[in-house]
Protein backbone atom coordinates (compact mmCIF):
# COMPACT_ATOMS: atom_id res chain seq x y z
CA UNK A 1 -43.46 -3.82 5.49
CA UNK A 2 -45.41 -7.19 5.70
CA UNK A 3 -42.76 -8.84 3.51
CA UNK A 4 -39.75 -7.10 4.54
CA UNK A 5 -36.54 -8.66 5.41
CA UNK A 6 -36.09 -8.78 9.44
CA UNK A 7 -32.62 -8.12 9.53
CA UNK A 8 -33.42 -4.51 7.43
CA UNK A 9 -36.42 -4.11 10.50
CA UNK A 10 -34.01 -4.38 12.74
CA UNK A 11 -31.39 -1.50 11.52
CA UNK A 12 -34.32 0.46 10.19
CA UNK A 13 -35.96 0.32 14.09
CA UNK A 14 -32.15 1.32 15.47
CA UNK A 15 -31.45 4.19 13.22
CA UNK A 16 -34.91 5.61 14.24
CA UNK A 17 -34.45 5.01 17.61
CA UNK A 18 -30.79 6.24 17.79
CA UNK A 19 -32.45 9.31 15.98
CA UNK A 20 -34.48 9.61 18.39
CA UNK A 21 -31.99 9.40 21.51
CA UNK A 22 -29.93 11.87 19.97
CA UNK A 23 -32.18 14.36 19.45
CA UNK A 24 -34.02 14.29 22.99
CA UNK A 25 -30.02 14.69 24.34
CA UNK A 26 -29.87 17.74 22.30
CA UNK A 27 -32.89 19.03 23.91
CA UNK A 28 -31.58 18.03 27.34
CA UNK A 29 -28.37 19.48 26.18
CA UNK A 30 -29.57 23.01 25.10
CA UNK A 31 -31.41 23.59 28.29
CA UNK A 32 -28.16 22.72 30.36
CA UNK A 33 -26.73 24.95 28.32
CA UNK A 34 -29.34 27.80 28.87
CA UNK A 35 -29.15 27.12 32.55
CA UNK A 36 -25.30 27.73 32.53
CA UNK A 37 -25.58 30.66 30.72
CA UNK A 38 -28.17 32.02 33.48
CA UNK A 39 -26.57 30.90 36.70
CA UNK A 40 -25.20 33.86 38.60
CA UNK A 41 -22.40 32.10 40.34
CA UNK A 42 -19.08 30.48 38.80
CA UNK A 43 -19.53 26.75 40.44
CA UNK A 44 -23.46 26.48 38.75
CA UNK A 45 -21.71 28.11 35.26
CA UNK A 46 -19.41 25.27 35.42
CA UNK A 47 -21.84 22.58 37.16
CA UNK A 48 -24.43 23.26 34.17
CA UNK A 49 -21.56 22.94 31.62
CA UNK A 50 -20.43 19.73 32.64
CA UNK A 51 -23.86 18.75 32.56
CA UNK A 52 -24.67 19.50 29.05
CA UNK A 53 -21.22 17.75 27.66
CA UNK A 54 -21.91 14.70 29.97
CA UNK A 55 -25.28 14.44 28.66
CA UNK A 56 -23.72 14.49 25.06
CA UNK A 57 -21.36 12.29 25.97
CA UNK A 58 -23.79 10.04 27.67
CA UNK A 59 -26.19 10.13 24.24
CA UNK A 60 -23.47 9.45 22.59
CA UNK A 61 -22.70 5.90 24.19
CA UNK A 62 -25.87 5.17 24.74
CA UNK A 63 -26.46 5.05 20.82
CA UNK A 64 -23.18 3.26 20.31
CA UNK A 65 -24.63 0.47 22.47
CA UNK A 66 -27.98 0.45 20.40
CA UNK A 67 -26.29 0.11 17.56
CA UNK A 68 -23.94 -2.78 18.69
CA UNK A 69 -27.02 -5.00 20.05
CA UNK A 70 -28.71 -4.00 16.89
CA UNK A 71 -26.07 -5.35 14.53
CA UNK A 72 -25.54 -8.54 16.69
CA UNK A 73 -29.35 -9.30 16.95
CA UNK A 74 -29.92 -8.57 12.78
CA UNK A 75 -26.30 -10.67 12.10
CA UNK A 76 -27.79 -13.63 14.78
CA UNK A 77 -30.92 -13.59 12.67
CA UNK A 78 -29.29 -13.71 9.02
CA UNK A 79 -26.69 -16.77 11.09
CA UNK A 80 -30.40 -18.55 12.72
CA UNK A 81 -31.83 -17.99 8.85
CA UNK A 82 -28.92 -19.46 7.20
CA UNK A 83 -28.79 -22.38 9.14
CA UNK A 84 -32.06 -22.97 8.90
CA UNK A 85 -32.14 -22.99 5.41
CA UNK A 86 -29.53 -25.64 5.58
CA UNK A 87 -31.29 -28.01 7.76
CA UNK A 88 -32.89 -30.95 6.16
CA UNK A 89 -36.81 -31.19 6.81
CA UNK A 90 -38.71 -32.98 9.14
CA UNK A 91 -40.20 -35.85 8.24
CA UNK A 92 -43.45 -37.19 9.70
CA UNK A 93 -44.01 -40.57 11.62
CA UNK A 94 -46.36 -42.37 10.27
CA UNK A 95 -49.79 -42.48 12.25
CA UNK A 96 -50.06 -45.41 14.38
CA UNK A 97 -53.34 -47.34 14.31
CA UNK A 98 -55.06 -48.09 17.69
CA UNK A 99 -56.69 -51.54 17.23
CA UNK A 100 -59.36 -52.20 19.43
């Protein structure tokens, strides 16, 4: 990955990390779930539910977002790259000589 294109990094590193959101909200989400399915009374059946779909819903958003700042930080870098690419180089100043 030395040589690899930044802008690929960067959606590479999102899709791993909205992987990785996702599937810890599952978790979460199966154990609300499980807790629902336990509770003895009506208002912690219903408490736990709501729990487990906000959670999914929550994941859910919370990815979208990732992905959004992802896509705007890899397009900023291909815009930065482009630009840069455009720019004429610097040129050096000549020295100047200290006579003493």
């Amino acid at each position: 990955m030395a040589d690899a294109d930044l802008n690929a990094v960067i959606r590479q590193t999102v899709k791993a990390q909205t992987k990785a959101v996702m599937a810890a909200a599952k978790k979460q989400q199966t154990q609300w779930t499980a807790r629902a399915a336990k509770a003895k009374d009506k208002d912690a059946k219903a408490r736990f539910k709501f729990l487990a779909k906000s959670t999914a819903l929550n994941a859910a958003a919370t990815t979208k977002r990732l992905q959004n700042s992802a896509e705007s930080a890899a397009e900023a870098y291909v815009r930065a790259m482009k630009r840069a690419m455009e720019e004429p180089l610097p040129t050096k100043k000549p020295a100047k000589k200290e006579e003493a």
